[in-house]
N, C-alpha and C. Protein backbone atom coordinates (compact mmCIF):
# COMPACT_ATOMS: atom_id res chain seq x y z
N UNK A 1 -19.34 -15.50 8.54
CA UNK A 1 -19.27 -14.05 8.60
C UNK A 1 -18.93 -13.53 7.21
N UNK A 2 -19.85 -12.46 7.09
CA UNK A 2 -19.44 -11.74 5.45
C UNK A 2 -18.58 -10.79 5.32
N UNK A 3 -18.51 -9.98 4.33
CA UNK A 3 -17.14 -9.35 4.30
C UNK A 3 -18.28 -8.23 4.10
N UNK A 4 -17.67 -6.70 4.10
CA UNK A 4 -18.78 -5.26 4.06
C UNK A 4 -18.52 -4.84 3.13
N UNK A 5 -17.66 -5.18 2.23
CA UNK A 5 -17.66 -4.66 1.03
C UNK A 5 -16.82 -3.42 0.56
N UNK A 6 -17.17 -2.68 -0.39
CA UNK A 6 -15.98 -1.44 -0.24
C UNK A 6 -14.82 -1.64 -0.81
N UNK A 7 -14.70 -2.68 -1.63
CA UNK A 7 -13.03 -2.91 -2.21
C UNK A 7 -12.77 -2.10 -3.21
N UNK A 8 -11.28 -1.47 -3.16
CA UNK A 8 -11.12 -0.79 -4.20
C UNK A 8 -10.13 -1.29 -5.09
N UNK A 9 -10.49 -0.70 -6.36
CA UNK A 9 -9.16 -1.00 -7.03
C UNK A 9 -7.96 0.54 -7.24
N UNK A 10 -7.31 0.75 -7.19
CA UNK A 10 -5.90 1.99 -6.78
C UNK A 10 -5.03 1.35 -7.98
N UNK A 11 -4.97 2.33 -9.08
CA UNK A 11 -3.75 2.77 -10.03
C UNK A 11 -3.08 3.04 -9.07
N UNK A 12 -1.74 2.90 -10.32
CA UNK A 12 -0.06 2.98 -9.38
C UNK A 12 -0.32 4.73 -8.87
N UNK A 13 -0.97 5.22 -9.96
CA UNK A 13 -0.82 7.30 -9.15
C UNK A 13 -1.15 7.10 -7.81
N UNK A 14 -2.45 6.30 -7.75
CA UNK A 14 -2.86 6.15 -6.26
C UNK A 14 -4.42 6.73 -6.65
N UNK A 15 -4.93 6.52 -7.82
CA UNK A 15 -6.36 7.14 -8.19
C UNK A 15 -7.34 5.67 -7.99
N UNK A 16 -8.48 5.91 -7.31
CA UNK A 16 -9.07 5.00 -7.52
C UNK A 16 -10.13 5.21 -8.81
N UNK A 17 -9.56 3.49 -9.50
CA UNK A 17 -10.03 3.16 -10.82
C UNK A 17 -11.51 2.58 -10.88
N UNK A 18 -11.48 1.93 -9.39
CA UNK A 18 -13.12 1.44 -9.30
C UNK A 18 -13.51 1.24 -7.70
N UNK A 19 -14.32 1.17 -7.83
CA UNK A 19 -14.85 1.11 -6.10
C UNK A 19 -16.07 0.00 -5.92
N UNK A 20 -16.21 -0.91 -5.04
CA UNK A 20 -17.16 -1.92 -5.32
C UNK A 20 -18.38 -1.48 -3.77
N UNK A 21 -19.79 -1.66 -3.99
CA UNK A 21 -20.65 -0.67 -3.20
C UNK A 21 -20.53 -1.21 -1.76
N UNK A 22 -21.36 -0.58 -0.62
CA UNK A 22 -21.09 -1.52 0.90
C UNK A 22 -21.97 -1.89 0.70
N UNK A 23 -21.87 -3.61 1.99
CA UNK A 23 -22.99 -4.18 1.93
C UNK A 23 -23.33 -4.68 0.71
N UNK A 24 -23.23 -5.13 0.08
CA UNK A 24 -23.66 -5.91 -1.20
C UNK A 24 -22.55 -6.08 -2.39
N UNK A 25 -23.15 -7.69 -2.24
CA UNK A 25 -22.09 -8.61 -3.21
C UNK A 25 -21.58 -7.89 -4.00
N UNK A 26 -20.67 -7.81 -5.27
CA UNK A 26 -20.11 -7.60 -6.11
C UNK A 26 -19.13 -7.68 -7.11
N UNK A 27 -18.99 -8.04 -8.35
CA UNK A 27 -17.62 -8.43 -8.80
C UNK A 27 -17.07 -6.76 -9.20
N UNK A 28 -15.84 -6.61 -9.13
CA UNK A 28 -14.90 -5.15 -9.45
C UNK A 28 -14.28 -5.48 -10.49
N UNK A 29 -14.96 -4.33 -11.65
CA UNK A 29 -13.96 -4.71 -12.88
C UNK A 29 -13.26 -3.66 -13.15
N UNK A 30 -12.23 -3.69 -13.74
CA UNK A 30 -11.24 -2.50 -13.96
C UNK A 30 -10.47 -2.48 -14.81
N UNK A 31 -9.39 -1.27 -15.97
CA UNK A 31 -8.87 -1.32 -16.50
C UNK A 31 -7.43 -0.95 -15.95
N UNK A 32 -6.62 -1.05 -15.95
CA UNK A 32 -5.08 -1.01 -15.18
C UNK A 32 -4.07 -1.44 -16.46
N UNK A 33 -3.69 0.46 -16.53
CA UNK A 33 -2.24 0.33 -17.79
C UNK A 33 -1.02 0.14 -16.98
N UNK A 34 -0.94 -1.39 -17.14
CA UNK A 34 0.29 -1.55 -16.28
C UNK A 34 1.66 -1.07 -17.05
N UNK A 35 1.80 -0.83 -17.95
CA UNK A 35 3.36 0.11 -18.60
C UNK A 35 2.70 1.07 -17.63
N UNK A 36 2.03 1.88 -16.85
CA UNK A 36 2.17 2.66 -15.80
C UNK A 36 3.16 2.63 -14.64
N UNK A 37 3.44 1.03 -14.78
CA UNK A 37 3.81 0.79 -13.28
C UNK A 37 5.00 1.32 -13.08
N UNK A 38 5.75 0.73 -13.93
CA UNK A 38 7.01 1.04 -13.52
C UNK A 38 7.72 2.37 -13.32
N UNK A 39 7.13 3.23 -14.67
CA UNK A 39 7.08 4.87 -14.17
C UNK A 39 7.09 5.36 -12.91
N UNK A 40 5.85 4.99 -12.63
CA UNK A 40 5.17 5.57 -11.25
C UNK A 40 6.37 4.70 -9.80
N UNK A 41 6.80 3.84 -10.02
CA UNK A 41 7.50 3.33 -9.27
C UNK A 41 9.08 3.77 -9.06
N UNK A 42 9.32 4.30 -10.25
CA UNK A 42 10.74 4.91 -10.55
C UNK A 42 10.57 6.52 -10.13
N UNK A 43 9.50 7.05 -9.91
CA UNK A 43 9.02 8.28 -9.57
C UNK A 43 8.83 8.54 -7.71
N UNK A 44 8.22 7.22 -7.25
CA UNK A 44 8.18 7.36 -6.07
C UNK A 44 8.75 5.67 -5.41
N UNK A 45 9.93 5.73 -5.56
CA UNK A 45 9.98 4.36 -4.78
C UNK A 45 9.92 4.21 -3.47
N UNK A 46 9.24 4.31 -2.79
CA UNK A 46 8.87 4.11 -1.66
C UNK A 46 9.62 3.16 -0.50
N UNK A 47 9.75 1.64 -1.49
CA UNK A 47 10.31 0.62 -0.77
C UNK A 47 11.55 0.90 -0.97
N UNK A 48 12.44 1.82 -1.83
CA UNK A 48 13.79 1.49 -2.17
C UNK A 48 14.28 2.85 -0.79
N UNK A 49 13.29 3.74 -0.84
CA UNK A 49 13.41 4.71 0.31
C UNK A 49 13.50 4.15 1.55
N UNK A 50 12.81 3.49 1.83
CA UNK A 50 12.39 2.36 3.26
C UNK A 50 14.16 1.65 3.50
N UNK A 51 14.14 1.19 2.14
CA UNK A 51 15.91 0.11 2.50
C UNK A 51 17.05 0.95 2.91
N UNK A 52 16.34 2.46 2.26
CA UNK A 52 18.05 3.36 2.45
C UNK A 52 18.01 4.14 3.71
N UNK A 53 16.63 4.09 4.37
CA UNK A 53 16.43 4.35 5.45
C UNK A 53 16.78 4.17 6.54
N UNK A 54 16.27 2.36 6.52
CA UNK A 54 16.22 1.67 7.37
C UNK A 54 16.95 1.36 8.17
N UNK A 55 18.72 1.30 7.77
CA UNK A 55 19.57 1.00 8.86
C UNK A 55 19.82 2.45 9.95
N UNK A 56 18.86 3.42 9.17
CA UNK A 56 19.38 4.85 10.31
C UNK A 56 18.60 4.71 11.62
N UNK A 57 17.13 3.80 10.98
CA UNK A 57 15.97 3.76 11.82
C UNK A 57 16.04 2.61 12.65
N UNK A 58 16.79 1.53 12.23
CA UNK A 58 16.81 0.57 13.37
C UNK A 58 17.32 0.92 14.88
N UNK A 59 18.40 2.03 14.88
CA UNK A 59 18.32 1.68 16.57
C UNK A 59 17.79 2.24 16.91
N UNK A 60 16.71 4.03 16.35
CA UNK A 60 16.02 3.82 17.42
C UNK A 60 14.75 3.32 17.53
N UNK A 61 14.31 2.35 16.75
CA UNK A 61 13.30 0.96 16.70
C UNK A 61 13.65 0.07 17.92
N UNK A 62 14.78 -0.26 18.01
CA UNK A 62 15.10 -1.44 18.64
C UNK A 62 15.11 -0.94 19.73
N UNK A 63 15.62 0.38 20.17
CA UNK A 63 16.02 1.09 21.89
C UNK A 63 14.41 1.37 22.15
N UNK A 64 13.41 1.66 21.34
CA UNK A 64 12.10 1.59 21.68
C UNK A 64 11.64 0.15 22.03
N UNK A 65 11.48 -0.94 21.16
CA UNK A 65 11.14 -2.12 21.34
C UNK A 65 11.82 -2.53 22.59
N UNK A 66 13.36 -2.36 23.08
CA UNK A 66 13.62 -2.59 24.01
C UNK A 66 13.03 -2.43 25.57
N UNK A 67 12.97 -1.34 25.51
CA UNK A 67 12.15 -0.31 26.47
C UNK A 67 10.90 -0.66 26.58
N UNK A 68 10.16 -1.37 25.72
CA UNK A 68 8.82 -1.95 26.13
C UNK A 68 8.38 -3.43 26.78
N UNK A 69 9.70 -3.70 26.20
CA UNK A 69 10.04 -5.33 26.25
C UNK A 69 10.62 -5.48 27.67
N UNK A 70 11.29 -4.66 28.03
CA UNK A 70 12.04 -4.71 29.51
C UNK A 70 11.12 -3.79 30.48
């Protein structure tokens, strides 16, 4: 089975830098200023949001999961 193609490549902004066509083979080449990264990461940390979140969101995760589970 083949794959459909369509891969992208996504800068840290979230811009796509390249796009590879459907349906047909392709190699994706791209340029990526990674001294971007860390900027863009200190701008939106996402995962560090998720950790400071997360203990507010576990119970009611778990009283849901429960409830499906029982």
């Amino acid at each position: 089975k083949g794959m459909s193609g369509g891969s992208l490549a996504v800068g840290p902004e979230g811009r796509i830098l390249a796009e590879a066509p459907l349906f047909e083979e392709a190699a994706l080449l791209f340029d990526l200023d990674r001294e971007r990264i860390p900027p863009v990461r200190y701008d939106s940390p996402l995962l560090s949001d998720l950790e400071a979140a997360l203990p507010l969101l576990l119970p009611d995760l778990e009283r849901v999961l429960g409830k499906e589970g029982g």
